[in-house]
Protein backbone atom coordinates (compact mmCIF):
# COMPACT_ATOMS: atom_id res chain seq x y z
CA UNK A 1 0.00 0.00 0.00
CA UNK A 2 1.45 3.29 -0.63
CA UNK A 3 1.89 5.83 1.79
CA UNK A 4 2.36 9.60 1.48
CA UNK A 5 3.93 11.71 4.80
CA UNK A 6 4.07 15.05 4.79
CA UNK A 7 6.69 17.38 6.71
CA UNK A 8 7.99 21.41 7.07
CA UNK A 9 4.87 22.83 8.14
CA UNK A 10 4.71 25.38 10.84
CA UNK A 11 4.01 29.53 11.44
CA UNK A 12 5.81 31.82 9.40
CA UNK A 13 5.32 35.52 9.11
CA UNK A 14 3.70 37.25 5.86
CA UNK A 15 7.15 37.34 3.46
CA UNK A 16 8.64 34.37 4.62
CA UNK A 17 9.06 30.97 3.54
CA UNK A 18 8.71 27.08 4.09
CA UNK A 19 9.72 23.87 2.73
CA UNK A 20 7.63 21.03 2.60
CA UNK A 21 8.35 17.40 1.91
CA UNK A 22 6.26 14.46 1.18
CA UNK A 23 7.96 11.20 1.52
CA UNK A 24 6.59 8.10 -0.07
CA UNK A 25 7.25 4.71 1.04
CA UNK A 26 8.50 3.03 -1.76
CA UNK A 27 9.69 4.20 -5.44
CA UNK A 28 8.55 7.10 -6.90
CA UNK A 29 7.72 6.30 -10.68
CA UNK A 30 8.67 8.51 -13.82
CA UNK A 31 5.34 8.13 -14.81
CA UNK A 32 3.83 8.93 -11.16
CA UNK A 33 1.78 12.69 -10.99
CA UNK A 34 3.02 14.25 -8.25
CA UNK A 35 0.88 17.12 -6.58
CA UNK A 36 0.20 19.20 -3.93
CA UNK A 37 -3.16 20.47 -2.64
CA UNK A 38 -4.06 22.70 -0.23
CA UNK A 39 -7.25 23.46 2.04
CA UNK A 40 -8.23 26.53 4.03
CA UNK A 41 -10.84 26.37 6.69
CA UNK A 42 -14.68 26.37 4.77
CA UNK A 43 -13.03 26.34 1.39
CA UNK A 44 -12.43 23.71 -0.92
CA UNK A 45 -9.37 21.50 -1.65
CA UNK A 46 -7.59 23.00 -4.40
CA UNK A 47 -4.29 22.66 -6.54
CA UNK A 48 -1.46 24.42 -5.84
CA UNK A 49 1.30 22.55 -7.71
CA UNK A 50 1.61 19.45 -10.11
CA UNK A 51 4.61 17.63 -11.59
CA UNK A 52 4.32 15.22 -14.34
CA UNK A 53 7.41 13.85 -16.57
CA UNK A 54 9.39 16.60 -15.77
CA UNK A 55 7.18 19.64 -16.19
CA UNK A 56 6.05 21.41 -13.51
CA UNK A 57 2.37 23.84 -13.45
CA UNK A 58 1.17 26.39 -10.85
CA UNK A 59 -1.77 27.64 -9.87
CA UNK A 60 -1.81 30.96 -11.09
CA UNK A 61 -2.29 32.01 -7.29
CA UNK A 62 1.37 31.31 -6.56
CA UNK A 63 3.01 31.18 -9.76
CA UNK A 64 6.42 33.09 -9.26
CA UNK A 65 6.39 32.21 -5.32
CA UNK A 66 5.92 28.03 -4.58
CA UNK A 67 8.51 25.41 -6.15
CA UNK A 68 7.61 21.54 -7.03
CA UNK A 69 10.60 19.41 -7.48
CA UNK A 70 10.99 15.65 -6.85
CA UNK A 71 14.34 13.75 -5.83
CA UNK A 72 13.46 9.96 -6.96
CA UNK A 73 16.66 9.09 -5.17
CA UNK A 74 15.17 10.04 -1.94
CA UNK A 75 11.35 9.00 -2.69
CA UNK A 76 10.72 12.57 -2.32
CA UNK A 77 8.58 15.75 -3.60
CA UNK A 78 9.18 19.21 -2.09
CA UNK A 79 7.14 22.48 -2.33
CA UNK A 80 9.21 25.68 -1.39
CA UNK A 81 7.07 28.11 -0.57
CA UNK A 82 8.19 31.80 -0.83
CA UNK A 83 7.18 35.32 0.16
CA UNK A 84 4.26 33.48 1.59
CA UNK A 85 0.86 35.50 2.48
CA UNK A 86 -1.79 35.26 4.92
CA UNK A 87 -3.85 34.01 1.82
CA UNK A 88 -1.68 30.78 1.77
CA UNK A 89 -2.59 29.87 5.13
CA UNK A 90 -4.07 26.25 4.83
CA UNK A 91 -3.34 22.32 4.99
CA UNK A 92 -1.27 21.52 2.53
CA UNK A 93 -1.67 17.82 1.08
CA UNK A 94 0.57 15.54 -1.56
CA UNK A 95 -1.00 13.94 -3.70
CA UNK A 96 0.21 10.71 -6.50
CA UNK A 97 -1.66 10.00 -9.01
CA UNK A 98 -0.38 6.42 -10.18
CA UNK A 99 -2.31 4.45 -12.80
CA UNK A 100 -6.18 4.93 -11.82
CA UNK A 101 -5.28 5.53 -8.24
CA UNK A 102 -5.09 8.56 -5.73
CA UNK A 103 -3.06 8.41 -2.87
CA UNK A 104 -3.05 11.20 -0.44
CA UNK A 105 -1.09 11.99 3.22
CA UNK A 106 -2.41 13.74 6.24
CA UNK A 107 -1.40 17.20 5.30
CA UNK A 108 0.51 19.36 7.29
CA UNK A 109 -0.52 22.74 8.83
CA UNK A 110 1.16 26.06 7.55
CA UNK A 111 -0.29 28.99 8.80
CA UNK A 112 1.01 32.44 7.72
CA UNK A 113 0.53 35.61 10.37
CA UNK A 114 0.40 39.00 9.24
């Protein structure tokens, strides 16, 4: 069964930055769609990030700030989150999309003061 865990959250002030990490427990595929989500309180999950045979997309709402990358070698995707806002505040989730399954990990909190 695959598992996602997720890591880096925390508090951070408006203009600062995190990294999170989501490590799987086994081999990440080439062919695996790696994402992450996010969810703030009474809103709905949405995409933040997705990276799919190399190419990465953004949600336009932090194109220019957030990161995706993935180190295969490590079973691990990363999301570096700059010059965050108090916007950003939410639970952030990864996501793989392998075959015609979803797998997704707890989240982890990251919470943005102004």
């Amino acid at each position: 069964q695959v598992q996602l865990v997720e890591f880096g959250g925390g508090l951070v002030q408006d203009g600062g930055s995190l990294r999170l990490s989501c490590v799987v427990n086994g081999r990440i595929l080439s062919s695996d769609v790696m994402g992450w989500y996010r969810q703030a309180p009474g809103k709905e999950r949405e995409l933040v990030a997705r990276h799919q045979m190399g190419v990465a997309r953004y949600a336009d709402f932090v194109k220019g700030r957030f990161t995706i990358s993935r180190d295969q070698g490590k079973n691990t995707v990363y999301l570096q989150m700059n010059n965050l806002k108090t916007e950003d505040t939410a639970v952030y989730y990864c996501n793989m999309k392998r075959r015609n399954s979803d797998y997704w990990g707890q989240g982890t909190q990251a919470t943005v003061s102004s």
